[in-house]
PDB file of N, CA and C in Angstrom:
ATOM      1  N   UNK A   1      17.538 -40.109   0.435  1.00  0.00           N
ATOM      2  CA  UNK A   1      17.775 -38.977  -0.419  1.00  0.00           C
ATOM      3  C   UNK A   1      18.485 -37.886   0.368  1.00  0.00           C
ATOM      4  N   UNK A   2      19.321 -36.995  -0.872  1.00  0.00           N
ATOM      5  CA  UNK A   2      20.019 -36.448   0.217  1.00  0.00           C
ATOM      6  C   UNK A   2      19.569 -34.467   0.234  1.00  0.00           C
ATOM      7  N   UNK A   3      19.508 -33.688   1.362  1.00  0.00           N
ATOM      8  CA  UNK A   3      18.852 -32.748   1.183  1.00  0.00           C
ATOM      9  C   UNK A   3      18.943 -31.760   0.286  1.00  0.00           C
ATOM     10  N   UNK A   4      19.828 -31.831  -0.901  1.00  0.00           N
ATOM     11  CA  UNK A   4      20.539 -30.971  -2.368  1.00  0.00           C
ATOM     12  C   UNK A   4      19.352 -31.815  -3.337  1.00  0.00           C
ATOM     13  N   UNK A   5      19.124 -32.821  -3.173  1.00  0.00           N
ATOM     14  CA  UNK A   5      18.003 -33.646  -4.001  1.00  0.00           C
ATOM     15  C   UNK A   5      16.586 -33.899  -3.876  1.00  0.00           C
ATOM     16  N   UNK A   6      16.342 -33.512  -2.540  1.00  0.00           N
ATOM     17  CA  UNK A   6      14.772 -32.592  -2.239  1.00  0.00           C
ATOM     18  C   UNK A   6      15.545 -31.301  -2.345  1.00  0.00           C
ATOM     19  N   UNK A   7      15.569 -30.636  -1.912  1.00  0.00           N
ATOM     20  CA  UNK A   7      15.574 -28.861  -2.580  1.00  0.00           C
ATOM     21  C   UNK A   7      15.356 -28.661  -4.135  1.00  0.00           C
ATOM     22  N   UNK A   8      16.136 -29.755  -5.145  1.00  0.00           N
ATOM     23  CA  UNK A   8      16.387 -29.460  -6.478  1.00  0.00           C
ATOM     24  C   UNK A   8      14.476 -30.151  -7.124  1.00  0.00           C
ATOM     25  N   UNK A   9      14.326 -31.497  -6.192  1.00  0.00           N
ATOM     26  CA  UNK A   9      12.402 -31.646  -6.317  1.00  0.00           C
ATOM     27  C   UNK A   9      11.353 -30.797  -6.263  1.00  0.00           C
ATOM     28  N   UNK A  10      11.342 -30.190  -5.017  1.00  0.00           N
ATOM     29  CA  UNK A  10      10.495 -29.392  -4.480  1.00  0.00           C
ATOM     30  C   UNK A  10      11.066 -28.233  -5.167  1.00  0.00           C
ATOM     31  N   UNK A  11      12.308 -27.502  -6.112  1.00  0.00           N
ATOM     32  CA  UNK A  11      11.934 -26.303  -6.928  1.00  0.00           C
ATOM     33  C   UNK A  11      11.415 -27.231  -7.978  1.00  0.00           C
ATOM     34  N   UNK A  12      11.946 -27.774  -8.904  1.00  0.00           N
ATOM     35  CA  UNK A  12      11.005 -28.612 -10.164  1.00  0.00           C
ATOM     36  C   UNK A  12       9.846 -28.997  -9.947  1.00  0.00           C
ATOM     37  N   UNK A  13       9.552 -29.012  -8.569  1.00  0.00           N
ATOM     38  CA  UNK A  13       7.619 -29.276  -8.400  1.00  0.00           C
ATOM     39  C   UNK A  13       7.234 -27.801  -8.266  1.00  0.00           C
ATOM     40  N   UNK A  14       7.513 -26.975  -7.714  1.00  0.00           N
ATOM     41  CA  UNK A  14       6.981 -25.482  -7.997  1.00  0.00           C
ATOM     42  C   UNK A  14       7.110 -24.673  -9.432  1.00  0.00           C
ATOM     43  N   UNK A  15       8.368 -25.137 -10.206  1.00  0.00           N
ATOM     44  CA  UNK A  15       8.341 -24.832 -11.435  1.00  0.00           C
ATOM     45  C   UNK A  15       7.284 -25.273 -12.590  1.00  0.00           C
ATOM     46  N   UNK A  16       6.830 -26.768 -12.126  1.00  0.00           N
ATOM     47  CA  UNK A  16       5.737 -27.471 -12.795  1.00  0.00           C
ATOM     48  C   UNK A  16       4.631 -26.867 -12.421  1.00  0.00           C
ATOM     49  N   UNK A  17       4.365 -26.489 -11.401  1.00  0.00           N
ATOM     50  CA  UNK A  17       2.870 -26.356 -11.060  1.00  0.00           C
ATOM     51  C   UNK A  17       2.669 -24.930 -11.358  1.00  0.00           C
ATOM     52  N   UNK A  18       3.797 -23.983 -11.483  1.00  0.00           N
ATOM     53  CA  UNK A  18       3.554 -22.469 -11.707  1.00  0.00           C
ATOM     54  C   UNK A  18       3.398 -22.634 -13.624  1.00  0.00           C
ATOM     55  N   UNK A  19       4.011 -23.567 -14.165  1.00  0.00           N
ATOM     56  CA  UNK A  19       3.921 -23.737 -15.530  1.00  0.00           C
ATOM     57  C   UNK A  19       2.677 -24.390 -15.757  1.00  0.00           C
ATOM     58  N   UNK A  20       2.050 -25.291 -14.853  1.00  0.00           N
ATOM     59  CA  UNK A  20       0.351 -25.895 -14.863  1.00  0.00           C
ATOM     60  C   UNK A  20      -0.616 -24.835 -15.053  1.00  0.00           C
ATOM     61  N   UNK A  21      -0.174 -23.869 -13.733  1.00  0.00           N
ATOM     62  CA  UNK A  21      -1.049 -22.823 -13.274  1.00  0.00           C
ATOM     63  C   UNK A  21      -1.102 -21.466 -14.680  1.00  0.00           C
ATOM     64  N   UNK A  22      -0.177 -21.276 -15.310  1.00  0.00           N
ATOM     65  CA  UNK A  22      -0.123 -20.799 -16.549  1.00  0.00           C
ATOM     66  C   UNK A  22      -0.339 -21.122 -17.607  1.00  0.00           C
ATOM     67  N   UNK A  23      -0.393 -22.342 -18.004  1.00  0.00           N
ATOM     68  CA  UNK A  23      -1.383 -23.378 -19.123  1.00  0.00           C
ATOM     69  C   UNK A  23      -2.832 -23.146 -18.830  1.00  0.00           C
ATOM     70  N   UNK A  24      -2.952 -23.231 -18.148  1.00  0.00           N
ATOM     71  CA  UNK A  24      -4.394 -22.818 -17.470  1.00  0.00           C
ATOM     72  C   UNK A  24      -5.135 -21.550 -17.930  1.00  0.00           C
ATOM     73  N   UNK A  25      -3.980 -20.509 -17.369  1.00  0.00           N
ATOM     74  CA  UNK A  25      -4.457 -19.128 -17.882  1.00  0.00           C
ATOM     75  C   UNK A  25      -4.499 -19.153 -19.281  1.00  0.00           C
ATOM     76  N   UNK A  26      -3.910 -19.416 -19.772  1.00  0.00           N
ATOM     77  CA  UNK A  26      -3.881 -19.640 -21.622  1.00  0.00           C
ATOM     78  C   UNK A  26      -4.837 -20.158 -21.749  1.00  0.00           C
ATOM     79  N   UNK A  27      -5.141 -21.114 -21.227  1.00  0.00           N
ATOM     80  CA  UNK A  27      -6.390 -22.131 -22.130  1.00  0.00           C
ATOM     81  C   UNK A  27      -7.589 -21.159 -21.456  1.00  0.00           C
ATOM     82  N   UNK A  28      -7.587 -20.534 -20.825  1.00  0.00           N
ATOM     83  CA  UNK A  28      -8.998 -20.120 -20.338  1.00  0.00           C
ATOM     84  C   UNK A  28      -8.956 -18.439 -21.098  1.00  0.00           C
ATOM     85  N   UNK A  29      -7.680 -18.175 -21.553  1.00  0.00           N
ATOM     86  CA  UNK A  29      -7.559 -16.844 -22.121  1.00  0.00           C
ATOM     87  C   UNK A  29      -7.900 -16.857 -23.405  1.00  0.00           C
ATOM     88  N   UNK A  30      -7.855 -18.361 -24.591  1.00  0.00           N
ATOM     89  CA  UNK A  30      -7.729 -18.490 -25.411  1.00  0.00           C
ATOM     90  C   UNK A  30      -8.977 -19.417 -25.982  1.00  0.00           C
ATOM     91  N   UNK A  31      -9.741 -20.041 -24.720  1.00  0.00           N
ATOM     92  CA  UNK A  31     -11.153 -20.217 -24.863  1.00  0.00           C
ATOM     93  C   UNK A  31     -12.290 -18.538 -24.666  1.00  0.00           C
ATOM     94  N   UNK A  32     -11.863 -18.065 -23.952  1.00  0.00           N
ATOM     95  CA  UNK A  32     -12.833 -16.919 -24.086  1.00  0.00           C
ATOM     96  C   UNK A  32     -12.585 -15.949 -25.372  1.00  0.00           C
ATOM     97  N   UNK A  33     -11.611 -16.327 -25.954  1.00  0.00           N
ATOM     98  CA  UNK A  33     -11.491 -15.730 -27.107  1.00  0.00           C
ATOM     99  C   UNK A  33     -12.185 -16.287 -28.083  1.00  0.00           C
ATOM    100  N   UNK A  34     -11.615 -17.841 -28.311  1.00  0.00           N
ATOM    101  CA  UNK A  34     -12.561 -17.778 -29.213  1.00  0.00           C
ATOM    102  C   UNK A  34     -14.341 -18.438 -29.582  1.00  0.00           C
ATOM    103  N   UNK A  35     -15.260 -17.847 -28.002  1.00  0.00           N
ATOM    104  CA  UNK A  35     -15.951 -17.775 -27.872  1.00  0.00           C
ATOM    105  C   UNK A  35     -16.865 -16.039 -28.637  1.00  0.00           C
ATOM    106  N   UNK A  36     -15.201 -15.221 -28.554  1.00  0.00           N
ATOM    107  CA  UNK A  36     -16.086 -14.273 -29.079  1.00  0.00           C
ATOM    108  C   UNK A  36     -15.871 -14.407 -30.670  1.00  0.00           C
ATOM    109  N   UNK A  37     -14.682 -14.983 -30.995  1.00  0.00           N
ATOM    110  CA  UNK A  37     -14.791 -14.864 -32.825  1.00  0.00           C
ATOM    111  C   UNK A  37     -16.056 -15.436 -33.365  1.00  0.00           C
ATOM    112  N   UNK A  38     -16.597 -16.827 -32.399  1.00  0.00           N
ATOM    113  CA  UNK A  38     -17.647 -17.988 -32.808  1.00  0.00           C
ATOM    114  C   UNK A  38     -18.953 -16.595 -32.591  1.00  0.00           C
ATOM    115  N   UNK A  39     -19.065 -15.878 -31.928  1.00  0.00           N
ATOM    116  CA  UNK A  39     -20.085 -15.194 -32.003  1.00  0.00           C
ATOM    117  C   UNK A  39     -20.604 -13.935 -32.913  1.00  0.00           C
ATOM    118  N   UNK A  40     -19.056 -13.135 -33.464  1.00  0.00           N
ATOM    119  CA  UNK A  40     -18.605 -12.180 -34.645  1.00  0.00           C
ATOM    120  C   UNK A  40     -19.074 -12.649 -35.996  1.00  0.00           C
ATOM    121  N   UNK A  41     -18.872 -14.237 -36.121  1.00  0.00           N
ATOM    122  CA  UNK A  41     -18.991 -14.718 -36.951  1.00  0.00           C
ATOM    123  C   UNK A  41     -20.128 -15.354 -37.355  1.00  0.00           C
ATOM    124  N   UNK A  42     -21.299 -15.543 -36.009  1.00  0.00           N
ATOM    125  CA  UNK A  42     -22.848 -16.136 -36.253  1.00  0.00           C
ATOM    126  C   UNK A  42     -23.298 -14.803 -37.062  1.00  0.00           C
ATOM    127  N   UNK A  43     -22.588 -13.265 -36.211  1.00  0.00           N
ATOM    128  CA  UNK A  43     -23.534 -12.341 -36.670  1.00  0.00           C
ATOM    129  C   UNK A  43     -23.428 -12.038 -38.052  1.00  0.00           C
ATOM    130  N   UNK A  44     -22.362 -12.247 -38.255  1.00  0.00           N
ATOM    131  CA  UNK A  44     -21.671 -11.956 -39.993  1.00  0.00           C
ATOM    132  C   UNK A  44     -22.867 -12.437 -41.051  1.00  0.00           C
ATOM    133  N   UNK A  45     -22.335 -14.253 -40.000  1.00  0.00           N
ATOM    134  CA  UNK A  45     -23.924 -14.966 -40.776  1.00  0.00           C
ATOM    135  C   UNK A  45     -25.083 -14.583 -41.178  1.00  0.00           C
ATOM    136  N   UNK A  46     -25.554 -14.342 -39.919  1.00  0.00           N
ATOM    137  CA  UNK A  46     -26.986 -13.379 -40.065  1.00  0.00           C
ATOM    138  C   UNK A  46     -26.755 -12.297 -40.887  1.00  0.00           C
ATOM    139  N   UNK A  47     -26.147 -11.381 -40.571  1.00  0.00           N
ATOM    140  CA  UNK A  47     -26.079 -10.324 -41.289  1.00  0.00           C
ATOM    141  C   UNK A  47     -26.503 -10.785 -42.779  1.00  0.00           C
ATOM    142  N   UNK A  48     -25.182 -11.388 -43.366  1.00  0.00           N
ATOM    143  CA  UNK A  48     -25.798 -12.112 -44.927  1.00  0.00           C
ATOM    144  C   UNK A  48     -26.784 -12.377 -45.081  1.00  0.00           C
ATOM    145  N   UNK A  49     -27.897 -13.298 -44.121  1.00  0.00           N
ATOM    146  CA  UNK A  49     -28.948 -13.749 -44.502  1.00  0.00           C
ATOM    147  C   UNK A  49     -29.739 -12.405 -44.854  1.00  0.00           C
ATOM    148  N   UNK A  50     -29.881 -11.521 -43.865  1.00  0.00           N
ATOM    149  CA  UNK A  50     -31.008 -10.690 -43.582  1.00  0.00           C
ATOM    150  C   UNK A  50     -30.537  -9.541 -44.817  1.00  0.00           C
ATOM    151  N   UNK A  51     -29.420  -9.418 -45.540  1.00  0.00           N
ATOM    152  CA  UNK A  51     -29.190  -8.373 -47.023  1.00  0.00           C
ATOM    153  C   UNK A  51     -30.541  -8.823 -47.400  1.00  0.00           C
ATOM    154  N   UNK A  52     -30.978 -10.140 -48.106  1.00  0.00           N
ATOM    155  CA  UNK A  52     -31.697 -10.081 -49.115  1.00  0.00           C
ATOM    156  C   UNK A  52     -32.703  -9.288 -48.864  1.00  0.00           C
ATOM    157  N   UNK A  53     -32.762  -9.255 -47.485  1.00  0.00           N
ATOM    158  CA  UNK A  53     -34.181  -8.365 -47.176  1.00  0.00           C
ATOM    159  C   UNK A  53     -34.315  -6.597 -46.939  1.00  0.00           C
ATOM    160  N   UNK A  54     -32.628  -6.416 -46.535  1.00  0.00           N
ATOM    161  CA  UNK A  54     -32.829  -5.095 -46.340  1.00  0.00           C
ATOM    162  C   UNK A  54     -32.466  -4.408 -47.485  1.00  0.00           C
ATOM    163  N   UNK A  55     -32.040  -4.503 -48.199  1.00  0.00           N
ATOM    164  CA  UNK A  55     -31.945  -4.189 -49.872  1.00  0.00           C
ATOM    165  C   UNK A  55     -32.806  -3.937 -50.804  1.00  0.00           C
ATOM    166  N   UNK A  56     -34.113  -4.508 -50.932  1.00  0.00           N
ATOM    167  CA  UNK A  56     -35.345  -4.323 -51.172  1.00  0.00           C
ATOM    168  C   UNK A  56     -35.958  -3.157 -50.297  1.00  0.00           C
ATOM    169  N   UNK A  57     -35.666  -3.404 -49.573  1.00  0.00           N
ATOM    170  CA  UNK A  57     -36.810  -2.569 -48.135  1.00  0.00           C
ATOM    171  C   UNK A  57     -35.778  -1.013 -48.246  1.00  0.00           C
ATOM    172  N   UNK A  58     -34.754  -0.809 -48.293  1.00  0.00           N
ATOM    173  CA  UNK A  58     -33.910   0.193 -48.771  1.00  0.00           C
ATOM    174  C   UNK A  58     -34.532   0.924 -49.708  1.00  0.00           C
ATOM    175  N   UNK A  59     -34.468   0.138 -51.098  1.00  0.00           N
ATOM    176  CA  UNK A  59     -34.880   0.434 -52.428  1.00  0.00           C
ATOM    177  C   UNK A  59     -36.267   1.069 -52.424  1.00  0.00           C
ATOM    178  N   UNK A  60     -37.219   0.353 -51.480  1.00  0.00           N
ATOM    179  CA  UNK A  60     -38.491   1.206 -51.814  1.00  0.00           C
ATOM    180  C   UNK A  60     -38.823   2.236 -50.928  1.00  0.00           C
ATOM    181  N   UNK A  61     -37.661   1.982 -49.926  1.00  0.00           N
ATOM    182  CA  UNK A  61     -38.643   3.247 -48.671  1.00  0.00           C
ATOM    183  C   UNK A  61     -37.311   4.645 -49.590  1.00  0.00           C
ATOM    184  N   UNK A  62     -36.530   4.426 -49.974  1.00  0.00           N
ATOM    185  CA  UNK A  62     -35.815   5.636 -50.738  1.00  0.00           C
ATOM    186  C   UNK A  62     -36.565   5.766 -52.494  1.00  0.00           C
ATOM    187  N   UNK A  63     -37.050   5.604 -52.525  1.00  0.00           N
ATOM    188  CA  UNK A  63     -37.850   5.627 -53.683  1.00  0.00           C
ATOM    189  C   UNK A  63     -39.408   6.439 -53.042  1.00  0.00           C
ATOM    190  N   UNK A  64     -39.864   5.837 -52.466  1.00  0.00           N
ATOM    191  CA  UNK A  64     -41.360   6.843 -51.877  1.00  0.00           C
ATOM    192  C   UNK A  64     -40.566   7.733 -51.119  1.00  0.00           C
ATOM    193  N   UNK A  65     -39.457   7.840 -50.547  1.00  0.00           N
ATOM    194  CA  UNK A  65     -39.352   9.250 -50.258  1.00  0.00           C
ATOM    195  C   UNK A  65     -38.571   9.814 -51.277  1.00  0.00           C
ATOM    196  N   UNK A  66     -38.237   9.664 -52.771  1.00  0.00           N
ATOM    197  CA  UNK A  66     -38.320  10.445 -53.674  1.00  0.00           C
ATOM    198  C   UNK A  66     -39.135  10.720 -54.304  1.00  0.00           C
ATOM    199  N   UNK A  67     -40.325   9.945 -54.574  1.00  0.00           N
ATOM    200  CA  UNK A  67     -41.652  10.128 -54.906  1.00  0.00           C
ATOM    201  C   UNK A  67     -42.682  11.234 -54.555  1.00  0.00           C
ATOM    202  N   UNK A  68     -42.108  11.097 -53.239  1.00  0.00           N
ATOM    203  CA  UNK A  68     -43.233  11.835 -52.269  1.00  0.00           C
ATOM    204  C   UNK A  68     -42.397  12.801 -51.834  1.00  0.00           C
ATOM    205  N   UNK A  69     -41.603  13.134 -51.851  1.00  0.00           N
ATOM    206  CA  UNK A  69     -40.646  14.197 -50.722  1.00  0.00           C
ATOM    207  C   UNK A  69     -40.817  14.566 -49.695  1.00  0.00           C
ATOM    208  N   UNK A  70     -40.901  13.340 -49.429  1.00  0.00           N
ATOM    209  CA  UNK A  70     -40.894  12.759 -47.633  1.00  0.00           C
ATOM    210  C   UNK A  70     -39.983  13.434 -46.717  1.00  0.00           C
ATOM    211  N   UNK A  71     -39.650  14.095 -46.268  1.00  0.00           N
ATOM    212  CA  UNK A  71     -38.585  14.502 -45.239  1.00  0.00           C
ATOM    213  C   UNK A  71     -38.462  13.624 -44.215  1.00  0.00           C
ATOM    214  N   UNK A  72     -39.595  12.974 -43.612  1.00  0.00           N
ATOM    215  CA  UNK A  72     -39.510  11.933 -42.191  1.00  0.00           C
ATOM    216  C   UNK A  72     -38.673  10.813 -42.685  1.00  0.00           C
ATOM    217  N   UNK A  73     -38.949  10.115 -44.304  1.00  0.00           N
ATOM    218  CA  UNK A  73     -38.491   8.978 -44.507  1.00  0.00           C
ATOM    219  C   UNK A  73     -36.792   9.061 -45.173  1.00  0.00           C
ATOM    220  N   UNK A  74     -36.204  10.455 -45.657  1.00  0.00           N
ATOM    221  CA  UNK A  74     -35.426  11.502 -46.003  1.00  0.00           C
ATOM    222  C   UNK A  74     -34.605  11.434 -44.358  1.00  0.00           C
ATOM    223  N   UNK A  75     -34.868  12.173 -43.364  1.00  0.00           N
ATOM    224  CA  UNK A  75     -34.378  11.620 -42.251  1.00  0.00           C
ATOM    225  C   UNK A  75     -33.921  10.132 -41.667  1.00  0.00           C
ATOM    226  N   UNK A  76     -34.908  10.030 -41.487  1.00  0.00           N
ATOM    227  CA  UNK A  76     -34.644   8.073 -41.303  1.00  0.00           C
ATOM    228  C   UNK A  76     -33.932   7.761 -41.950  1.00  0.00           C
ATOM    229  N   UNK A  77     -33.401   7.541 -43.112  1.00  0.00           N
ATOM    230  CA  UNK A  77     -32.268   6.935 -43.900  1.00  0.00           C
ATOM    231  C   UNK A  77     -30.920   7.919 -43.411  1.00  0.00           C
ATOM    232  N   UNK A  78     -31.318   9.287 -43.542  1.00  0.00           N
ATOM    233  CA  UNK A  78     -29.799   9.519 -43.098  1.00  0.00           C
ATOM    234  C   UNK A  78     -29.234   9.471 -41.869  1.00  0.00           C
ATOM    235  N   UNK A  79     -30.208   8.786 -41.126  1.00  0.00           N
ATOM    236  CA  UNK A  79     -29.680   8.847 -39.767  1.00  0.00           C
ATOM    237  C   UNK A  79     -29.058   7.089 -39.805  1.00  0.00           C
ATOM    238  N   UNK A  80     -29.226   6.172 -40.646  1.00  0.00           N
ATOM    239  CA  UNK A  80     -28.797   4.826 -40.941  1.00  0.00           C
ATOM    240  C   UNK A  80     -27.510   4.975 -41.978  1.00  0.00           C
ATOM    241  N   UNK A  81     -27.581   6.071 -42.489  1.00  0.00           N
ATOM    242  CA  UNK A  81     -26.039   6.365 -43.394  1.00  0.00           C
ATOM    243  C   UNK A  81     -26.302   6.609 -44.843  1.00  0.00           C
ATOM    244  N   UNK A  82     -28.117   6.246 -44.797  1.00  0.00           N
ATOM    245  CA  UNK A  82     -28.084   6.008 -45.971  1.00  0.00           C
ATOM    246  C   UNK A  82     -28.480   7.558 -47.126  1.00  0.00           C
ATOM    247  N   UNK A  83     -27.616   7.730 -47.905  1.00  0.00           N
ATOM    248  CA  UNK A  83     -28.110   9.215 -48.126  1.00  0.00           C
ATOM    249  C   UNK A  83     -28.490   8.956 -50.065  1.00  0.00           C
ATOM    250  N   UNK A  84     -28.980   9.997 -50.494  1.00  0.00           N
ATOM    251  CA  UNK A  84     -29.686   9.631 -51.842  1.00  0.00           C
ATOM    252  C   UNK A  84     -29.763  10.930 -51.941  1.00  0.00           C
ATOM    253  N   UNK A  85     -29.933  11.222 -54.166  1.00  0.00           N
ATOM    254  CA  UNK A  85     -30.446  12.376 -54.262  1.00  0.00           C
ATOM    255  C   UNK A  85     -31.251  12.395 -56.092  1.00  0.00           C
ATOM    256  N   UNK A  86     -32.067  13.046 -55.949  1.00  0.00           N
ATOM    257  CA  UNK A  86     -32.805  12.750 -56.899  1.00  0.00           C
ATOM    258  C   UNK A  86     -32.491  13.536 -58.038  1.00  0.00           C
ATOM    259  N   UNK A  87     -32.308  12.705 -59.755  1.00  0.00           N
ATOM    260  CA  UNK A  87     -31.808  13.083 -60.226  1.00  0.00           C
ATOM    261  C   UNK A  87     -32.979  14.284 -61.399  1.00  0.00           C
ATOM    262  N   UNK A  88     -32.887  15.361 -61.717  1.00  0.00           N
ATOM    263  CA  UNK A  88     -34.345  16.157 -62.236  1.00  0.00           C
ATOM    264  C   UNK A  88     -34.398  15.458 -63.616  1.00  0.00           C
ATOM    265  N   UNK A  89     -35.585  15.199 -63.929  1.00  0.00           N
ATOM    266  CA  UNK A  89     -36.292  14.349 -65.026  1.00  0.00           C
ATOM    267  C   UNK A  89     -35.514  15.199 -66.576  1.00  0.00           C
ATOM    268  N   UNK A  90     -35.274  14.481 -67.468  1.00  0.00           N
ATOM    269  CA  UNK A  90     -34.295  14.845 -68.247  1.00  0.00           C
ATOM    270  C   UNK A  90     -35.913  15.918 -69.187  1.00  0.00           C
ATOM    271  N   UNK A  91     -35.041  16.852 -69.644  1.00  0.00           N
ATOM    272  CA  UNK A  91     -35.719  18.120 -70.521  1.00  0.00           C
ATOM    273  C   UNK A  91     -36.245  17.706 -71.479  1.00  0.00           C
ATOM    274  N   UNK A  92     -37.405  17.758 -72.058  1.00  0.00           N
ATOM    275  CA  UNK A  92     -37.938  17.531 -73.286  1.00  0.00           C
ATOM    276  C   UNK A  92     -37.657  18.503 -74.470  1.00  0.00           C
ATOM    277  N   UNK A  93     -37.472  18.446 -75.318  1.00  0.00           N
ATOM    278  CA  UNK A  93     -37.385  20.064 -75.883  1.00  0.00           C
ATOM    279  C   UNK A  93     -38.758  20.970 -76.376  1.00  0.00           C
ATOM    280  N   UNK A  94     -38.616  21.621 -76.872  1.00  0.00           N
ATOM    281  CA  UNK A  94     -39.952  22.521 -76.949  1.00  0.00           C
ATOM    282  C   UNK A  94     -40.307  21.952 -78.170  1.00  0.00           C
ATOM    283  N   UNK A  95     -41.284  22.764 -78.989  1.00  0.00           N
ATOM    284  CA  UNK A  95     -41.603  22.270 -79.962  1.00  0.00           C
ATOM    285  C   UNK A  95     -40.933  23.663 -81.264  1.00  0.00           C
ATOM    286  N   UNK A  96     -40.695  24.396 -80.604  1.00  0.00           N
ATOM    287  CA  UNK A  96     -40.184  26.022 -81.292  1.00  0.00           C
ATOM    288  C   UNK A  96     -38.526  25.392 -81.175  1.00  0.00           C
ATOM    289  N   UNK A  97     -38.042  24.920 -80.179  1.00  0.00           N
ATOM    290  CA  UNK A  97     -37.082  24.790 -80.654  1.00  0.00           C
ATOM    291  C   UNK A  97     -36.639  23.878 -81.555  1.00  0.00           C
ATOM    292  N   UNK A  98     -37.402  23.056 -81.947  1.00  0.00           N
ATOM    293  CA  UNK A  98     -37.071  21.739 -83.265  1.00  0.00           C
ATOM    294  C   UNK A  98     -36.863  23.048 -84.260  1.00  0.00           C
ATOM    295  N   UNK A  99     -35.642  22.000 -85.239  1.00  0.00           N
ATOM    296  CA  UNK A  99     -35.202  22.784 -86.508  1.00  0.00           C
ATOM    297  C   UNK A  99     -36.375  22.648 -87.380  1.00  0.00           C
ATOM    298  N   UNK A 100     -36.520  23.599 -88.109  1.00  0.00           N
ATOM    299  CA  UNK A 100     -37.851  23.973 -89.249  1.00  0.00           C
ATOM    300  C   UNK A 100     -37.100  23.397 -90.481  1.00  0.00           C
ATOM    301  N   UNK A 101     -37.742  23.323 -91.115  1.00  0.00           N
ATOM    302  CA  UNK A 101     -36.939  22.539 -92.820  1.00  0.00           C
ATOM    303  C   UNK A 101     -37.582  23.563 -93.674  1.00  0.00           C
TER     304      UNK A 101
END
């Protein structure tokens, strides 16, 4: 072989192995990725499961603290986002004000 034909090897073997060595980084850039979607996505899971439960549990702890006018349980929700307001019990009318016939 003549020395124009190792020089032109030995760059095409450094070109290969710097293109190895960068497949590499990809696959290890593109496995840790989607190690985190696989984990975004267990929680999503969960998340769904656990609505049925916090939806209920919502409903009644904002309900006894309209019941009760709780301020502690009034806090606690708004510090979770959750805010509420109670609507005043609709007016009955008097009995003076009914029309007379």
């Amino acid at each position: 072989m003549s020395d124009k034909m190792q020089h032109l090897l030995l760059g095409g073997s450094v070109i290969f192995l710097i293109l190895v060595l960068v497949y590499i980084g990809f696959f290890m850039a593109n496995r840790s990725l989607q190690d985190e979607v696989a984990a975004r996505n267990q929680y999503i899971q969960q998340s769904l499961q656990m609505e049925k439960i916090y939806q209920p549990l919502v409903r009644a702890l904002t309900e006894l603290a309209a019941s009760r006018n709780d301020n502690q349980i009034k806090t606690l929700l708004n510090e979770q986002g959750i805010n509420f307001s109670v609507n005043p019990p609709p007016s009955v009318p008097k009995q003076s004000d009914a029309p007379k016939k």
